[in-house]
PDB file of N, CA and C in Angstrom:
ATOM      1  N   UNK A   1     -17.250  33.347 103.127  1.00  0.00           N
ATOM      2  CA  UNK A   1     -16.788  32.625 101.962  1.00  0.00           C
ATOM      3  C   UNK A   1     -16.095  31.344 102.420  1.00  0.00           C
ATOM      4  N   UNK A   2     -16.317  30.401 101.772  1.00  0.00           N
ATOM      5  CA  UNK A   2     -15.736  28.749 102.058  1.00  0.00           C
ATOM      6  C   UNK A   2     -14.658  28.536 100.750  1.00  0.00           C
ATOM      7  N   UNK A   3     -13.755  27.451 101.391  1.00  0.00           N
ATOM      8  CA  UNK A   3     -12.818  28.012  99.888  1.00  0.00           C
ATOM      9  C   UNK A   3     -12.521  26.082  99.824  1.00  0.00           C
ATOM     10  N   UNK A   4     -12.198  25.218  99.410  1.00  0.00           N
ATOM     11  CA  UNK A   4     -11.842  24.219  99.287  1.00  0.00           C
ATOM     12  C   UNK A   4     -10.687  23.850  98.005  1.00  0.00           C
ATOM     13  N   UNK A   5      -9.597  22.943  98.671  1.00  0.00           N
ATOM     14  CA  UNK A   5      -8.755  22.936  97.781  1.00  0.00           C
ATOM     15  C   UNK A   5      -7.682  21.701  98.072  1.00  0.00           C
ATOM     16  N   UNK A   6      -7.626  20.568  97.391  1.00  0.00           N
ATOM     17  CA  UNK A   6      -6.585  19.767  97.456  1.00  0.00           C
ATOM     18  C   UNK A   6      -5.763  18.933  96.462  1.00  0.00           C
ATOM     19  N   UNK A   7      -4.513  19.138  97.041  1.00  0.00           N
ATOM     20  CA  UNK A   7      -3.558  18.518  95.752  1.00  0.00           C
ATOM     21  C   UNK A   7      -4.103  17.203  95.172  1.00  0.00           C
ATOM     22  N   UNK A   8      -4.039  17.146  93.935  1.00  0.00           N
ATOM     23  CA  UNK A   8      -4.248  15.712  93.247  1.00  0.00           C
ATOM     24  C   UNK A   8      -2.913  14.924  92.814  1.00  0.00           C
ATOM     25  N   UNK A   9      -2.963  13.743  93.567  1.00  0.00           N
ATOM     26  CA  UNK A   9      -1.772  12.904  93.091  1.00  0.00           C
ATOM     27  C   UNK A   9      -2.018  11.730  92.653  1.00  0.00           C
ATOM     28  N   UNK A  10      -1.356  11.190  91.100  1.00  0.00           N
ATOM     29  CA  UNK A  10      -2.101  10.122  90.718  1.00  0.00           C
ATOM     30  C   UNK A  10      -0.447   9.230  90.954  1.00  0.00           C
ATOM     31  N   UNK A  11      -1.240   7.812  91.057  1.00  0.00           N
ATOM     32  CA  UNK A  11      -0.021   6.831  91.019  1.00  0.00           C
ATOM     33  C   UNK A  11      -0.545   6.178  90.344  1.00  0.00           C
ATOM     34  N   UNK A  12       0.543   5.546  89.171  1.00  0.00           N
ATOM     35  CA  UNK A  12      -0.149   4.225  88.390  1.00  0.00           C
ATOM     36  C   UNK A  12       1.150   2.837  88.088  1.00  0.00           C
ATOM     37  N   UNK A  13       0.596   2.549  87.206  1.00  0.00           N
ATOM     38  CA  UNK A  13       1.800   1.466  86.978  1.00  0.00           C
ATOM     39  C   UNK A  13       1.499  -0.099  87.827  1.00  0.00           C
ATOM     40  N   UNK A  14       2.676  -0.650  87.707  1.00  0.00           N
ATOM     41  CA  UNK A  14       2.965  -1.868  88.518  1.00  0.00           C
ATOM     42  C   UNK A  14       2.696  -1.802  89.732  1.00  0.00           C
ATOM     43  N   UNK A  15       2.085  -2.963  90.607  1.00  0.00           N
ATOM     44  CA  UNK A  15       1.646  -2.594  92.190  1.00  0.00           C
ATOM     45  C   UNK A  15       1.732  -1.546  92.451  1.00  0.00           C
ATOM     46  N   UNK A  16       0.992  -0.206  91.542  1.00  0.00           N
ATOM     47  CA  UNK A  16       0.290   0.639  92.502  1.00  0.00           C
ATOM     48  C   UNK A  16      -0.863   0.569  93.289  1.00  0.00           C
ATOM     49  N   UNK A  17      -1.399  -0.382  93.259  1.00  0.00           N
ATOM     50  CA  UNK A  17      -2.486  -0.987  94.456  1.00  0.00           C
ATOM     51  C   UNK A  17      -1.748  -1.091  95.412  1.00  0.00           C
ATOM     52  N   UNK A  18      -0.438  -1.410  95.795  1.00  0.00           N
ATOM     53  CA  UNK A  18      -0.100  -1.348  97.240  1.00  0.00           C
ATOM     54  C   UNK A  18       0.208  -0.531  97.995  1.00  0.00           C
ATOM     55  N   UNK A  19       0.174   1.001  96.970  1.00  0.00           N
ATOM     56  CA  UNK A  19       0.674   1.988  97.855  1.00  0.00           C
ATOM     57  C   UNK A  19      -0.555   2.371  98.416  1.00  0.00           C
ATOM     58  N   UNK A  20      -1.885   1.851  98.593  1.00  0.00           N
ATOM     59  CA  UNK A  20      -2.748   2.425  98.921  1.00  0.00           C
ATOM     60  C   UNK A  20      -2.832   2.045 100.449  1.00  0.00           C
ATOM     61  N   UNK A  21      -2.299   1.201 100.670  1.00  0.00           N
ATOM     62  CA  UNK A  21      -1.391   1.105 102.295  1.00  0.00           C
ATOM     63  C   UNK A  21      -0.409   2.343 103.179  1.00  0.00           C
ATOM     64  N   UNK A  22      -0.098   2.928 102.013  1.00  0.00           N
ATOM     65  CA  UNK A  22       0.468   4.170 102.498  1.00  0.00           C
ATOM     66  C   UNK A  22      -0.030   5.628 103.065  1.00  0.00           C
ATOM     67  N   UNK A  23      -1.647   5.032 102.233  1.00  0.00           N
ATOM     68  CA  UNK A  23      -2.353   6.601 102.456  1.00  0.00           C
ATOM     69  C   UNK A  23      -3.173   6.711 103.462  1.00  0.00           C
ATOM     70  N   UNK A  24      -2.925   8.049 104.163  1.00  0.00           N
ATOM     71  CA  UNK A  24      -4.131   7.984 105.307  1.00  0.00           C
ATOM     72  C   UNK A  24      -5.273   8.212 104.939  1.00  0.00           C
ATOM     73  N   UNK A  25      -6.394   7.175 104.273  1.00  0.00           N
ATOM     74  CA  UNK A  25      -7.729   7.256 103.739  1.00  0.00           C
ATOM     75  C   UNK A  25      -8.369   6.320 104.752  1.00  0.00           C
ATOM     76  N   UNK A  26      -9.560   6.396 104.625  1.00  0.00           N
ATOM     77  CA  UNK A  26     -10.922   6.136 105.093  1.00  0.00           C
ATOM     78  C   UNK A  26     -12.442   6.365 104.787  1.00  0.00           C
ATOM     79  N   UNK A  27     -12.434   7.023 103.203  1.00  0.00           N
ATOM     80  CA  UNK A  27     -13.174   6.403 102.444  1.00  0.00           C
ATOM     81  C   UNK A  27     -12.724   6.779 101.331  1.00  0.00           C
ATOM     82  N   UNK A  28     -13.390   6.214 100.202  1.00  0.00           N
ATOM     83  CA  UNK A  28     -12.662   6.190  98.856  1.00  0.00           C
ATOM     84  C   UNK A  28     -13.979   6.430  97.744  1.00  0.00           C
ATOM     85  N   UNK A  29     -13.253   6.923  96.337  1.00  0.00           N
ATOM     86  CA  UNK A  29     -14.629   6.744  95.756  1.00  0.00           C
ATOM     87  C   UNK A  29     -13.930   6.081  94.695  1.00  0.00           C
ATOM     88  N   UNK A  30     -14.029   4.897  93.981  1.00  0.00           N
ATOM     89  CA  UNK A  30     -13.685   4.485  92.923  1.00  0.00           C
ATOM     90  C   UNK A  30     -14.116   4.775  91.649  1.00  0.00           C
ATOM     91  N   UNK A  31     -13.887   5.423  90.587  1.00  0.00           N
ATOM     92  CA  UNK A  31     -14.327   6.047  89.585  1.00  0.00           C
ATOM     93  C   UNK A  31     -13.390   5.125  88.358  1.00  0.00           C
ATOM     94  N   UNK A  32     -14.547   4.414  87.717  1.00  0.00           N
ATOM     95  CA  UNK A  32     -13.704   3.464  86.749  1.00  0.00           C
ATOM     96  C   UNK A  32     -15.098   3.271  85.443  1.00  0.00           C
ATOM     97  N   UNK A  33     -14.649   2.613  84.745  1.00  0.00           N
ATOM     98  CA  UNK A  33     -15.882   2.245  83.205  1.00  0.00           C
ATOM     99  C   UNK A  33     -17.323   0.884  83.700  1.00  0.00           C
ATOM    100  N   UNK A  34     -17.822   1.141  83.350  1.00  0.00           N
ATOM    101  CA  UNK A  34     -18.529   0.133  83.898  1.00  0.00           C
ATOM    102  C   UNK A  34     -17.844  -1.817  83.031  1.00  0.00           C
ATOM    103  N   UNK A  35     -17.128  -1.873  82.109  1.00  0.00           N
ATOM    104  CA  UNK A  35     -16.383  -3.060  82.129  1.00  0.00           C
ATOM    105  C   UNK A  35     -15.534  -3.185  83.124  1.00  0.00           C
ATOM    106  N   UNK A  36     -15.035  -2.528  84.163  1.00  0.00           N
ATOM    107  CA  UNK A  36     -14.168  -2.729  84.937  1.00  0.00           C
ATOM    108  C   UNK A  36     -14.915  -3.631  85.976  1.00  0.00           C
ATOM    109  N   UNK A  37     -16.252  -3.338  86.416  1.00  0.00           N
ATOM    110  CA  UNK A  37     -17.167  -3.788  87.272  1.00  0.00           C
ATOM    111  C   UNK A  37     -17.766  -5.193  86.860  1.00  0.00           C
ATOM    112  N   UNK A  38     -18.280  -5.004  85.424  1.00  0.00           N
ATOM    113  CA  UNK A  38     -18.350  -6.070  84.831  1.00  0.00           C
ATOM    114  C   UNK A  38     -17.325  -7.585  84.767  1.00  0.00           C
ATOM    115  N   UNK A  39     -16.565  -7.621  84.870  1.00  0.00           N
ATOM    116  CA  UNK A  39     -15.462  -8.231  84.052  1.00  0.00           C
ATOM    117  C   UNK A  39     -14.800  -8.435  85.899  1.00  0.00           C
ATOM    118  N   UNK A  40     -15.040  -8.097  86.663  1.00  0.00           N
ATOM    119  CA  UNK A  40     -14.741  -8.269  87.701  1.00  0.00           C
ATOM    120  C   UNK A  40     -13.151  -7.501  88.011  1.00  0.00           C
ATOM    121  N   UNK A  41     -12.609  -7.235  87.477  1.00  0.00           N
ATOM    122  CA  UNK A  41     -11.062  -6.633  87.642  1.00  0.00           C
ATOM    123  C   UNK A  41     -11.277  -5.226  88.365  1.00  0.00           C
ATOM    124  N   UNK A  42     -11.950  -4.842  89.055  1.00  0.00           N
ATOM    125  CA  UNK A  42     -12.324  -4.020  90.289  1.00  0.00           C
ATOM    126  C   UNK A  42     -12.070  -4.550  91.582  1.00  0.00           C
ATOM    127  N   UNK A  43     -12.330  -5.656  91.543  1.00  0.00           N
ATOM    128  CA  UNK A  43     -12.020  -6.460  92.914  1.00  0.00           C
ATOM    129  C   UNK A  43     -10.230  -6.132  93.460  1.00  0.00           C
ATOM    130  N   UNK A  44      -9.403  -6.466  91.875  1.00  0.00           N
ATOM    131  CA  UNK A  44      -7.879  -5.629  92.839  1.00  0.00           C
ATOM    132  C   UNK A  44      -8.113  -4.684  93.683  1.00  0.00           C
ATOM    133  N   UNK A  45      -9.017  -3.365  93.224  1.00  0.00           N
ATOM    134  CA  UNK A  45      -8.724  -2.361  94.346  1.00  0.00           C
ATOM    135  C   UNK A  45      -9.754  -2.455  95.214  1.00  0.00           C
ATOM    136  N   UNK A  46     -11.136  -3.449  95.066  1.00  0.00           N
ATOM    137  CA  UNK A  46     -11.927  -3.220  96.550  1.00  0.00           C
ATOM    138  C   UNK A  46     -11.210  -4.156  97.128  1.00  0.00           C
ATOM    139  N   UNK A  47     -10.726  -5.487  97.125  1.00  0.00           N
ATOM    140  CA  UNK A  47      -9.708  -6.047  97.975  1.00  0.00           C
ATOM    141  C   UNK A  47      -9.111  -5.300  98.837  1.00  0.00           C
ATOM    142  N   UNK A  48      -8.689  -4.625  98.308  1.00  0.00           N
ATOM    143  CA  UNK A  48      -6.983  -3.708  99.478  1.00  0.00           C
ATOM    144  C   UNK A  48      -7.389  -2.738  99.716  1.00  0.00           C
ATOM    145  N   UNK A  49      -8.555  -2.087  99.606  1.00  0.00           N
ATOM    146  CA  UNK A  49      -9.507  -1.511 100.412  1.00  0.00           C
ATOM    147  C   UNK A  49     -10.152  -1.982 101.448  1.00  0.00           C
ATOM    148  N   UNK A  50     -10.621  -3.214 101.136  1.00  0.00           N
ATOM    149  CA  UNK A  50     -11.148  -4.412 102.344  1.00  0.00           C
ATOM    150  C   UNK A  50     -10.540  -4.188 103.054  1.00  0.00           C
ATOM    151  N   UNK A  51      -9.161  -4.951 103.015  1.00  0.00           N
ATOM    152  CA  UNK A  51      -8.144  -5.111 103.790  1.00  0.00           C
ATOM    153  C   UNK A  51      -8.079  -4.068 104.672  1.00  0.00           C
ATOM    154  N   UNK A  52      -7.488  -3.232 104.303  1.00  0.00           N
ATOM    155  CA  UNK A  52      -7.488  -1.887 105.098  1.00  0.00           C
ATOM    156  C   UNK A  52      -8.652  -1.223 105.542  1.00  0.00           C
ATOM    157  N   UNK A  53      -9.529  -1.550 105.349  1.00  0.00           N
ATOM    158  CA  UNK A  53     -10.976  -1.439 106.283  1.00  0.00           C
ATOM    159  C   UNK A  53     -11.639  -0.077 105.935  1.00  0.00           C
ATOM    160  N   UNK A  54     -11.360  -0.058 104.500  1.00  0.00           N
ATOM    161  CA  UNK A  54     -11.390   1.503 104.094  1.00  0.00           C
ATOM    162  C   UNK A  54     -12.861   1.879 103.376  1.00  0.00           C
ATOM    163  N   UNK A  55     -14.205   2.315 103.863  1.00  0.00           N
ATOM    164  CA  UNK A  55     -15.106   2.509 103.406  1.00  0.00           C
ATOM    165  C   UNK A  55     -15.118   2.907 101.603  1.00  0.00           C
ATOM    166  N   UNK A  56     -15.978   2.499 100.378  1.00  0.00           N
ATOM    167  CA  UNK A  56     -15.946   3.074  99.147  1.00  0.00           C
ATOM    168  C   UNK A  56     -17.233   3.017  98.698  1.00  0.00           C
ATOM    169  N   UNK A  57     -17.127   3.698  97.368  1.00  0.00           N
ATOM    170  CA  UNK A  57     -18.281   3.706  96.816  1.00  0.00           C
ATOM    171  C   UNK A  57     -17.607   3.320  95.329  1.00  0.00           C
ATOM    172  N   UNK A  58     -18.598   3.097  94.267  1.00  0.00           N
ATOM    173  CA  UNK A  58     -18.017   2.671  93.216  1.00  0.00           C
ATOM    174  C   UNK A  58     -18.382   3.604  92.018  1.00  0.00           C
ATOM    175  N   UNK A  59     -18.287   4.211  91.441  1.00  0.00           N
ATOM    176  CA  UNK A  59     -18.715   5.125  90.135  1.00  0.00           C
ATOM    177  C   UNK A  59     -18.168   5.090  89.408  1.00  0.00           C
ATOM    178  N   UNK A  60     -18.719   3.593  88.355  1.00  0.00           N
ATOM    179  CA  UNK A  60     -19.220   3.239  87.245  1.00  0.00           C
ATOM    180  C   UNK A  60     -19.283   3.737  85.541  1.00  0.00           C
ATOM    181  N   UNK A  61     -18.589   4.903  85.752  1.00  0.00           N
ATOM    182  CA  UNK A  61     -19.093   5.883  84.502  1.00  0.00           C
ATOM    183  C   UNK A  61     -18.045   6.061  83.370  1.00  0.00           C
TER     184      UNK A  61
END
């Protein structure tokens, strides 16, 4: 038997894009509306993902 299980912690608000400097990640999946993609205001968080050299994917839905 395989068992999988991890805490979910959400941060939001004001520069919570910067705490993403805090986390030990290395890839990400971005899960947002597809106007977010559109409209370009996705770029805040693939930016500081860039930055931090942090592999993602984007899901659109």
């Amino acid at each position: 038997m395989n068992k999988f299980s991890m805490k979910t912690e959400i941060i939001s608000g004001n520069n919570s894009i910067s705490e993403l400097s805090n986390m030990p990640i290395k890839n990400a999946l971005v899960v947002c509306d597809p106007f977010m993609v559109k409209s370009g205001k996705i770029s805040a968080v693939t930016d500081a993902l860039d930055k931090l050299d942090v592999k993602y994917d984007i899901f659109p839905k």
